[in-house]
PDB file of N, CA and C in Angstrom:
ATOM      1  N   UNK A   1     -72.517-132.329  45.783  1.00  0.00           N
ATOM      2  CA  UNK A   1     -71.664-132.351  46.959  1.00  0.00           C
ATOM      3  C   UNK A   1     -70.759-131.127  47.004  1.00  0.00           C
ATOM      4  N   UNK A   2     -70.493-130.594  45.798  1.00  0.00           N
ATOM      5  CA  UNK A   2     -69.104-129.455  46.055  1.00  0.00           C
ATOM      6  C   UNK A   2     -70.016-128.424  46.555  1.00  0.00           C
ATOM      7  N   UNK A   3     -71.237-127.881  46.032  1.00  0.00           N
ATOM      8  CA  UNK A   3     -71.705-126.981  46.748  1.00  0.00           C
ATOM      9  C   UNK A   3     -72.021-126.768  48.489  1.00  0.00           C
ATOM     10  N   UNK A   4     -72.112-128.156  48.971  1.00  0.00           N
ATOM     11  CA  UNK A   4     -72.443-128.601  50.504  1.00  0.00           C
ATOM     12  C   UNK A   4     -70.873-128.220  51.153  1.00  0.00           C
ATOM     13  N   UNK A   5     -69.606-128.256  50.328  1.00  0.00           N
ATOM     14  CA  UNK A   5     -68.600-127.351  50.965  1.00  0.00           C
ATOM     15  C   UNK A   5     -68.217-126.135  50.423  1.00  0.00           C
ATOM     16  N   UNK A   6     -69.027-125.715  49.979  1.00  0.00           N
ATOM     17  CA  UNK A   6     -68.702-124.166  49.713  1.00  0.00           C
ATOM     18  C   UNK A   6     -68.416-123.149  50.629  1.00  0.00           C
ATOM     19  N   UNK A   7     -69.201-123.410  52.067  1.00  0.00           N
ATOM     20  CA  UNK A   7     -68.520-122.545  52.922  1.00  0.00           C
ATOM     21  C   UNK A   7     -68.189-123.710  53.806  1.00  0.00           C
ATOM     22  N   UNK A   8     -66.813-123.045  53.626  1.00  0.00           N
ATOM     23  CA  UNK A   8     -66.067-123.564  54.687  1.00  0.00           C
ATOM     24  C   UNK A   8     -65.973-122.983  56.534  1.00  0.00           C
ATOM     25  N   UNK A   9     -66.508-123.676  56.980  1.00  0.00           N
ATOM     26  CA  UNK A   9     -66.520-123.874  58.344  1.00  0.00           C
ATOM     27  C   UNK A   9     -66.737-124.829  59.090  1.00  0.00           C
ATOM     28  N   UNK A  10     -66.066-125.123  60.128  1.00  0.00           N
ATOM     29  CA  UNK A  10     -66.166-126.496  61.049  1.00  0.00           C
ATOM     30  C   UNK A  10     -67.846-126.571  61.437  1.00  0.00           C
ATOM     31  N   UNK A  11     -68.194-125.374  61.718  1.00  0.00           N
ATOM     32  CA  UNK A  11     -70.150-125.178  61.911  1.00  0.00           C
ATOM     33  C   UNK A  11     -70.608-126.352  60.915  1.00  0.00           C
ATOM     34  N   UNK A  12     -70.367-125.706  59.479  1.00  0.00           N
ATOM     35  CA  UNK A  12     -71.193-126.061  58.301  1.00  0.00           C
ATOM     36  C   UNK A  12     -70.714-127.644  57.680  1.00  0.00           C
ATOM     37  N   UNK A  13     -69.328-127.967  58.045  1.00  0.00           N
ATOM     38  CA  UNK A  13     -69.319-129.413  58.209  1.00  0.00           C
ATOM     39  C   UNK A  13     -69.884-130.068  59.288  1.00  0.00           C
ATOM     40  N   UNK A  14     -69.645-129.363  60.345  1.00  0.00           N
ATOM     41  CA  UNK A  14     -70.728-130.168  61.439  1.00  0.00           C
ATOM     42  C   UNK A  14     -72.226-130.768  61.316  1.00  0.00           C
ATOM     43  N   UNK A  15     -72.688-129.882  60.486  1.00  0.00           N
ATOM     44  CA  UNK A  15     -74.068-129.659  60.081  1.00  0.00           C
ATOM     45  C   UNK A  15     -74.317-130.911  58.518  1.00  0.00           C
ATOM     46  N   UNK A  16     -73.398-131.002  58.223  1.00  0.00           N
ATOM     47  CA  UNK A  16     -73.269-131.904  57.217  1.00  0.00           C
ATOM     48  C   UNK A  16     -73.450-133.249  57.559  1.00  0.00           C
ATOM     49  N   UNK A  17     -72.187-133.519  58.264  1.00  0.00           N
ATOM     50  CA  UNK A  17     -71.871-134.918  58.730  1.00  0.00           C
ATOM     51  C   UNK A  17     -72.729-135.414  59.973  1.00  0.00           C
ATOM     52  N   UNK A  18     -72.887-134.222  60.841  1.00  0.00           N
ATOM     53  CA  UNK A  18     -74.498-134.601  61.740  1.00  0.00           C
ATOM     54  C   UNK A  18     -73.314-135.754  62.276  1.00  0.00           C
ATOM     55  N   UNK A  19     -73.905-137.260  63.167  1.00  0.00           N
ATOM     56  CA  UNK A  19     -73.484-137.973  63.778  1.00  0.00           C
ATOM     57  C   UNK A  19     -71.737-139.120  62.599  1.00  0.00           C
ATOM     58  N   UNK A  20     -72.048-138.518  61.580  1.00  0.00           N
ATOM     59  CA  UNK A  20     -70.525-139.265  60.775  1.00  0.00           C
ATOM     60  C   UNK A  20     -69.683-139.276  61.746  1.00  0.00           C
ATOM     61  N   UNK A  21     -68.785-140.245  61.342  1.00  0.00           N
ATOM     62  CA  UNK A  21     -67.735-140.029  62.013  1.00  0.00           C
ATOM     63  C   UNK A  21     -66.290-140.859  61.364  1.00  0.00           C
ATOM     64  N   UNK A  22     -66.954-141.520  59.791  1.00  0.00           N
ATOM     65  CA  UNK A  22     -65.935-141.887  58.702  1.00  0.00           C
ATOM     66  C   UNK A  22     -66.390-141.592  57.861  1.00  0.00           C
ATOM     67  N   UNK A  23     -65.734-140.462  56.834  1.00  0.00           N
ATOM     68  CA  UNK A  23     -66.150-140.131  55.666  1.00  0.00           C
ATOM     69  C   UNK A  23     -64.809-140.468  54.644  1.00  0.00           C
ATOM     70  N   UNK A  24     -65.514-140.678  53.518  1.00  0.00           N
ATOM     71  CA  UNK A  24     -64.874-141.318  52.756  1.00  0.00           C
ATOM     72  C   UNK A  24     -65.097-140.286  51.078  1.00  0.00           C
ATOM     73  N   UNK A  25     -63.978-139.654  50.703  1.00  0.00           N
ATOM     74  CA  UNK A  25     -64.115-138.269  49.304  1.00  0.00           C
ATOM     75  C   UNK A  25     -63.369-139.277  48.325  1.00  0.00           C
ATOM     76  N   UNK A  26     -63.894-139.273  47.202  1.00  0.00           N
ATOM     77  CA  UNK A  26     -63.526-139.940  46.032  1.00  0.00           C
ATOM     78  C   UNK A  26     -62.876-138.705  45.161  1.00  0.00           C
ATOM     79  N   UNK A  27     -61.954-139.332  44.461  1.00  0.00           N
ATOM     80  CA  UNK A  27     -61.571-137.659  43.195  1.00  0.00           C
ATOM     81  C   UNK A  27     -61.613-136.558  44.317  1.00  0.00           C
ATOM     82  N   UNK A  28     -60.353-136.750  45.104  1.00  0.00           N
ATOM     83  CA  UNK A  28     -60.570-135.446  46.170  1.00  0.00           C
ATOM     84  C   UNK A  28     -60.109-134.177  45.388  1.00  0.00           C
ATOM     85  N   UNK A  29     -59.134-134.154  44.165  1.00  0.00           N
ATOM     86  CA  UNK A  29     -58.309-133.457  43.222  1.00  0.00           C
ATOM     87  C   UNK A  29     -59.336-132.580  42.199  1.00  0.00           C
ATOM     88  N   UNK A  30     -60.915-132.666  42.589  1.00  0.00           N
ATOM     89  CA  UNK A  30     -61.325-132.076  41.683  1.00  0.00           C
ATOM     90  C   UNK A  30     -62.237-130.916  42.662  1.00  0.00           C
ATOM     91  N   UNK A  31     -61.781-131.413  44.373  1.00  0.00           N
ATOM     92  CA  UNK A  31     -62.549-130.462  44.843  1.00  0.00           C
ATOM     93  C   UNK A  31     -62.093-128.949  45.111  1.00  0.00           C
ATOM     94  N   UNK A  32     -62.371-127.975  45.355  1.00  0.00           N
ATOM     95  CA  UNK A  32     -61.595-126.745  45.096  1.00  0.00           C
ATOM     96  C   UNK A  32     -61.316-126.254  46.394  1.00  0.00           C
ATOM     97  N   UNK A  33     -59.972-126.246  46.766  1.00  0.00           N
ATOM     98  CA  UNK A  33     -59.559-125.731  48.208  1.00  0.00           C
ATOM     99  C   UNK A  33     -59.461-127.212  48.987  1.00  0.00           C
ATOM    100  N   UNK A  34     -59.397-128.278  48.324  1.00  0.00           N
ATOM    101  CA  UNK A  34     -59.631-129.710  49.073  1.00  0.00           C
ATOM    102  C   UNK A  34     -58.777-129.473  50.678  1.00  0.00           C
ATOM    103  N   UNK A  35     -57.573-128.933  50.163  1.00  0.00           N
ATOM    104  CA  UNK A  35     -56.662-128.840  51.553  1.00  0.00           C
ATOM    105  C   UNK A  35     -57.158-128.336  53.048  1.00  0.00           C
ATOM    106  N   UNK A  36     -57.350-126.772  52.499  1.00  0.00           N
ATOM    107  CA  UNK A  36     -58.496-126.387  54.009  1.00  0.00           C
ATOM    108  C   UNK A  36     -59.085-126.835  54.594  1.00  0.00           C
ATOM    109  N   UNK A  37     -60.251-127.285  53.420  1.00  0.00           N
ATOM    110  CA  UNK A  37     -61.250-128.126  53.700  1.00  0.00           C
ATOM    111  C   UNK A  37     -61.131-129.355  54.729  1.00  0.00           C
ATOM    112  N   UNK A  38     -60.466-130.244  54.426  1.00  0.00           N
ATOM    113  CA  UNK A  38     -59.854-130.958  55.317  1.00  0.00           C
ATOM    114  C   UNK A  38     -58.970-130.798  56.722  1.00  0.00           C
ATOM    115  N   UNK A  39     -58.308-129.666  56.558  1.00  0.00           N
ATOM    116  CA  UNK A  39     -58.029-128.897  58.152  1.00  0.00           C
ATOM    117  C   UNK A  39     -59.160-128.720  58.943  1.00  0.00           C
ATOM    118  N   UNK A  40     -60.324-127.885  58.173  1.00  0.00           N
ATOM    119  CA  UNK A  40     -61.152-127.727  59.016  1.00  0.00           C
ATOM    120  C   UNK A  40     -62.039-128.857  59.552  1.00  0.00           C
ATOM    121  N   UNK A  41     -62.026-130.112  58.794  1.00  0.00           N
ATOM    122  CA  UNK A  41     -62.840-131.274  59.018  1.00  0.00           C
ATOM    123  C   UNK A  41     -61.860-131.987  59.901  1.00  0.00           C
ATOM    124  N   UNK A  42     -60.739-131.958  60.199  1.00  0.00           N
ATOM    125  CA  UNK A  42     -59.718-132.319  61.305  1.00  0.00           C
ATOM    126  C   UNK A  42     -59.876-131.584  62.768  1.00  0.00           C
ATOM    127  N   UNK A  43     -60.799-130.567  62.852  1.00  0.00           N
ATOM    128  CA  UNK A  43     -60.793-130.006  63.704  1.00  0.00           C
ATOM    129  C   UNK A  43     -62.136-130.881  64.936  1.00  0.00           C
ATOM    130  N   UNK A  44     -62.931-131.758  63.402  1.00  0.00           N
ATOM    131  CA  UNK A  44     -63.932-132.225  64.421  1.00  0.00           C
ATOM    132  C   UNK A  44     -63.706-133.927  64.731  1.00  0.00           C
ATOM    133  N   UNK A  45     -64.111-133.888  66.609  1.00  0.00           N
ATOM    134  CA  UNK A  45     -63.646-135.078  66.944  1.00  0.00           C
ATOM    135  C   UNK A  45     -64.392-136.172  66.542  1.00  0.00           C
ATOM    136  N   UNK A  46     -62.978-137.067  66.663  1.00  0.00           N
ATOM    137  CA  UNK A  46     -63.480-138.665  66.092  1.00  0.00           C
ATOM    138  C   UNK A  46     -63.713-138.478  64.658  1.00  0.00           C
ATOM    139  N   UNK A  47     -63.908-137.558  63.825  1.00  0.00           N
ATOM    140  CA  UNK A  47     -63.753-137.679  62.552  1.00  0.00           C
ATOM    141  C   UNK A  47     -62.375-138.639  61.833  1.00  0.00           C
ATOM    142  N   UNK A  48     -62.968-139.332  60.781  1.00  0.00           N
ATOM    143  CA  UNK A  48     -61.472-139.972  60.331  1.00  0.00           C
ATOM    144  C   UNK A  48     -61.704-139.686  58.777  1.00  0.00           C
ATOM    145  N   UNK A  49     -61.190-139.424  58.049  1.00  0.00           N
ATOM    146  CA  UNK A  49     -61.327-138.985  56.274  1.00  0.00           C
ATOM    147  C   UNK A  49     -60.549-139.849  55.576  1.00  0.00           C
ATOM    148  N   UNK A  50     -60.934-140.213  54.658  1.00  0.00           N
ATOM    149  CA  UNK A  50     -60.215-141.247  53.681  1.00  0.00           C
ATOM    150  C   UNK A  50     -60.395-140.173  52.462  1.00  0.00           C
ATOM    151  N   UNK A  51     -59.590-140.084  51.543  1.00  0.00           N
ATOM    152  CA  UNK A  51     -59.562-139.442  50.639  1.00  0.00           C
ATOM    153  C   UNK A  51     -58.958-140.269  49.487  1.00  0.00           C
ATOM    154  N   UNK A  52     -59.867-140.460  48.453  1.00  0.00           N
ATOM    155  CA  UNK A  52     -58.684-141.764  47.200  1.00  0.00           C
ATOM    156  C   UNK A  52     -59.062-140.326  46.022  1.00  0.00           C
ATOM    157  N   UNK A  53     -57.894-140.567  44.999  1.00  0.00           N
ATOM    158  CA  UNK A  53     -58.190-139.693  43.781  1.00  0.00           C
ATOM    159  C   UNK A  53     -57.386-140.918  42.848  1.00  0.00           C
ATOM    160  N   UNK A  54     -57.833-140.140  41.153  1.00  0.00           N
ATOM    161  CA  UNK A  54     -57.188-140.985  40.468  1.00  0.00           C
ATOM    162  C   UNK A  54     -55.652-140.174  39.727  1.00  0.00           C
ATOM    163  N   UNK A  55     -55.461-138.941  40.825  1.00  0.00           N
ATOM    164  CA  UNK A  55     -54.353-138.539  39.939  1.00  0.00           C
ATOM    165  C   UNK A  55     -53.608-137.724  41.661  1.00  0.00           C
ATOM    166  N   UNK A  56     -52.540-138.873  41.965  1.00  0.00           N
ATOM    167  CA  UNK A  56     -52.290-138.523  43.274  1.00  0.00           C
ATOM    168  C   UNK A  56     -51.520-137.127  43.300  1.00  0.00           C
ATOM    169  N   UNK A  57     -50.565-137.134  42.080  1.00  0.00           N
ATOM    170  CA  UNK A  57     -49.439-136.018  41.984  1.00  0.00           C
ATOM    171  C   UNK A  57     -50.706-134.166  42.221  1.00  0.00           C
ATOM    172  N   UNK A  58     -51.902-134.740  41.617  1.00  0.00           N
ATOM    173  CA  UNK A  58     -52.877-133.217  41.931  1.00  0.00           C
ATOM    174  C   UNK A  58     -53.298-133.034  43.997  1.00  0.00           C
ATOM    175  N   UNK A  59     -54.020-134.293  43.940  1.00  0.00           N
ATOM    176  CA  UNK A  59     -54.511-134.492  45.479  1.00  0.00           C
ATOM    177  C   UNK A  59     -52.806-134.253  46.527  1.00  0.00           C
ATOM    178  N   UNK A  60     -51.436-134.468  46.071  1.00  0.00           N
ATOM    179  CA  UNK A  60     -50.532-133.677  47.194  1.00  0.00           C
ATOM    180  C   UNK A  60     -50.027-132.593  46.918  1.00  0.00           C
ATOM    181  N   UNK A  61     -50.409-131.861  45.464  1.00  0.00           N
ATOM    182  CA  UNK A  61     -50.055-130.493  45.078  1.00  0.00           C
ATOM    183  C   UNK A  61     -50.950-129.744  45.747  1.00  0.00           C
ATOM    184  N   UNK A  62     -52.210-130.386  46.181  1.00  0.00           N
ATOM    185  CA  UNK A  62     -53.879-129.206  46.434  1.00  0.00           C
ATOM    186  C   UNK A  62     -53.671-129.637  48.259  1.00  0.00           C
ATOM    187  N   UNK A  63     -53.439-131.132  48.535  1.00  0.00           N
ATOM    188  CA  UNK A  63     -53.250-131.018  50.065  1.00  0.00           C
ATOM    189  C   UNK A  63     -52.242-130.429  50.734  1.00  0.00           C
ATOM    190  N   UNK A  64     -51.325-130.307  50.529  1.00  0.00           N
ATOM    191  CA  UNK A  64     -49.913-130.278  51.044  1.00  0.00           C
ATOM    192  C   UNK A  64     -49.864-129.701  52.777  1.00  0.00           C
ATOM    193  N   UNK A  65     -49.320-128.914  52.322  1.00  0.00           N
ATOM    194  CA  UNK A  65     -49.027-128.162  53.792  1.00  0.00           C
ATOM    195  C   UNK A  65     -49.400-128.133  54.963  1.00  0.00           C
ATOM    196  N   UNK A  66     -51.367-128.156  54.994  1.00  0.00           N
ATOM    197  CA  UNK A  66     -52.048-127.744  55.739  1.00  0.00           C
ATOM    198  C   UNK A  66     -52.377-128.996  56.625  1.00  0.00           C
ATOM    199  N   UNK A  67     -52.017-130.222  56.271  1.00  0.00           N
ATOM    200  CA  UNK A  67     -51.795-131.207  56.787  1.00  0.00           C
ATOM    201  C   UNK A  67     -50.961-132.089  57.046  1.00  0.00           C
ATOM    202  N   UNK A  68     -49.550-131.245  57.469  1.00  0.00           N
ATOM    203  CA  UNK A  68     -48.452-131.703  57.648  1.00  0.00           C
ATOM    204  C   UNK A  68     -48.595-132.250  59.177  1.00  0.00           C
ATOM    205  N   UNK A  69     -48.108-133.613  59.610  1.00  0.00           N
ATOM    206  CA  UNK A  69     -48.608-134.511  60.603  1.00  0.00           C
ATOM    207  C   UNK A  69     -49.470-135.215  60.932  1.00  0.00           C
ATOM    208  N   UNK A  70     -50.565-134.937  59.973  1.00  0.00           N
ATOM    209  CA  UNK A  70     -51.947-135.224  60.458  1.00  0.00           C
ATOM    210  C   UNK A  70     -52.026-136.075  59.250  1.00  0.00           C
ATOM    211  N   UNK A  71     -51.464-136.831  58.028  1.00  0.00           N
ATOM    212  CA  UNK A  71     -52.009-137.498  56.967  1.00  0.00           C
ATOM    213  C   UNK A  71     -50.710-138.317  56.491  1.00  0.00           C
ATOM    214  N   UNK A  72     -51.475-139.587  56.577  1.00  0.00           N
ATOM    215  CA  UNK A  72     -50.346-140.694  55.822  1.00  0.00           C
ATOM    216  C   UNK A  72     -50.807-141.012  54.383  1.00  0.00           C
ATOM    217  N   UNK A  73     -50.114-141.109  53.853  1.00  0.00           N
ATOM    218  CA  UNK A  73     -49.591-141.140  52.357  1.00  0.00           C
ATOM    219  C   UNK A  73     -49.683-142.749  51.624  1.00  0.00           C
ATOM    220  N   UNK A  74     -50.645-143.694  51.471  1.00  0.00           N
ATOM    221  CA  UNK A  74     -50.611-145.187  50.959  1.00  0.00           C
ATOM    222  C   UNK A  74     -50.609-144.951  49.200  1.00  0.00           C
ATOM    223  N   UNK A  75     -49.656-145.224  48.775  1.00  0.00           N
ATOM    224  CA  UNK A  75     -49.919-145.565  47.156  1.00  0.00           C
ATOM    225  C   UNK A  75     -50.164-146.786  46.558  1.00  0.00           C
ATOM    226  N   UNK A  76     -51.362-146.975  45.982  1.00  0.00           N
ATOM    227  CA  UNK A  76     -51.715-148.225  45.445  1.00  0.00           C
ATOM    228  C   UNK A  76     -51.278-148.754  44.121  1.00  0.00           C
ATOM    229  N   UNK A  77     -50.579-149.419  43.799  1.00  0.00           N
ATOM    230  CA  UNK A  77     -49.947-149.723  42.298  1.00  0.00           C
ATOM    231  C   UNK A  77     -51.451-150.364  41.784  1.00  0.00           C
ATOM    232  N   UNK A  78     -51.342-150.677  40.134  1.00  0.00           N
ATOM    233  CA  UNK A  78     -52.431-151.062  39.527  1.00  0.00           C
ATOM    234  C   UNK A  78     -52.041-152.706  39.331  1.00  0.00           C
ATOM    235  N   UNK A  79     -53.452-153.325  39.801  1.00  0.00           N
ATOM    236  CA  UNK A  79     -53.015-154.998  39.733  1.00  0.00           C
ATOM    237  C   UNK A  79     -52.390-155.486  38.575  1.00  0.00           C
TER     238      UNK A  79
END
């Protein structure tokens, strides 16, 4: 999968996700550039992204900025 975002472009996610329109990234903290990445996948409509990792403090150091407005924040405690 990390190679299928190697280039980043709304084209080449388009081309990915084809008719998707909920995608769901596990361990988003290990992908490289996760943040962009996700701007640019915000750009396509009706897309919705779920993103879970197991180390949140990495996934809002690597997202931050680039999705300021556009991403809510749920923290799950452990049962």
């Amino acid at each position: 999968m990390h190679q299928l975002l190697e280039i980043q472009s709304t084209a080449n996610f388009n081309r990915i996700l084809g008719d998707t329109r909920f995608l769901i990234i596990d361990e988003a903290q290990e992908i490289a550039n996760i943040g962009k990445k996700l701007k640019l996948m915000d750009t396509i409509e009706g897309l919705k992204v779920l993103i879970t990792g197991s180390s949140a403090f990495e996934i809002n150091n690597q997202i931050g900025e680039p999705l300021v407005g556009r991403m809510k924040t749920i923290m799950l405690h452990p049962m």
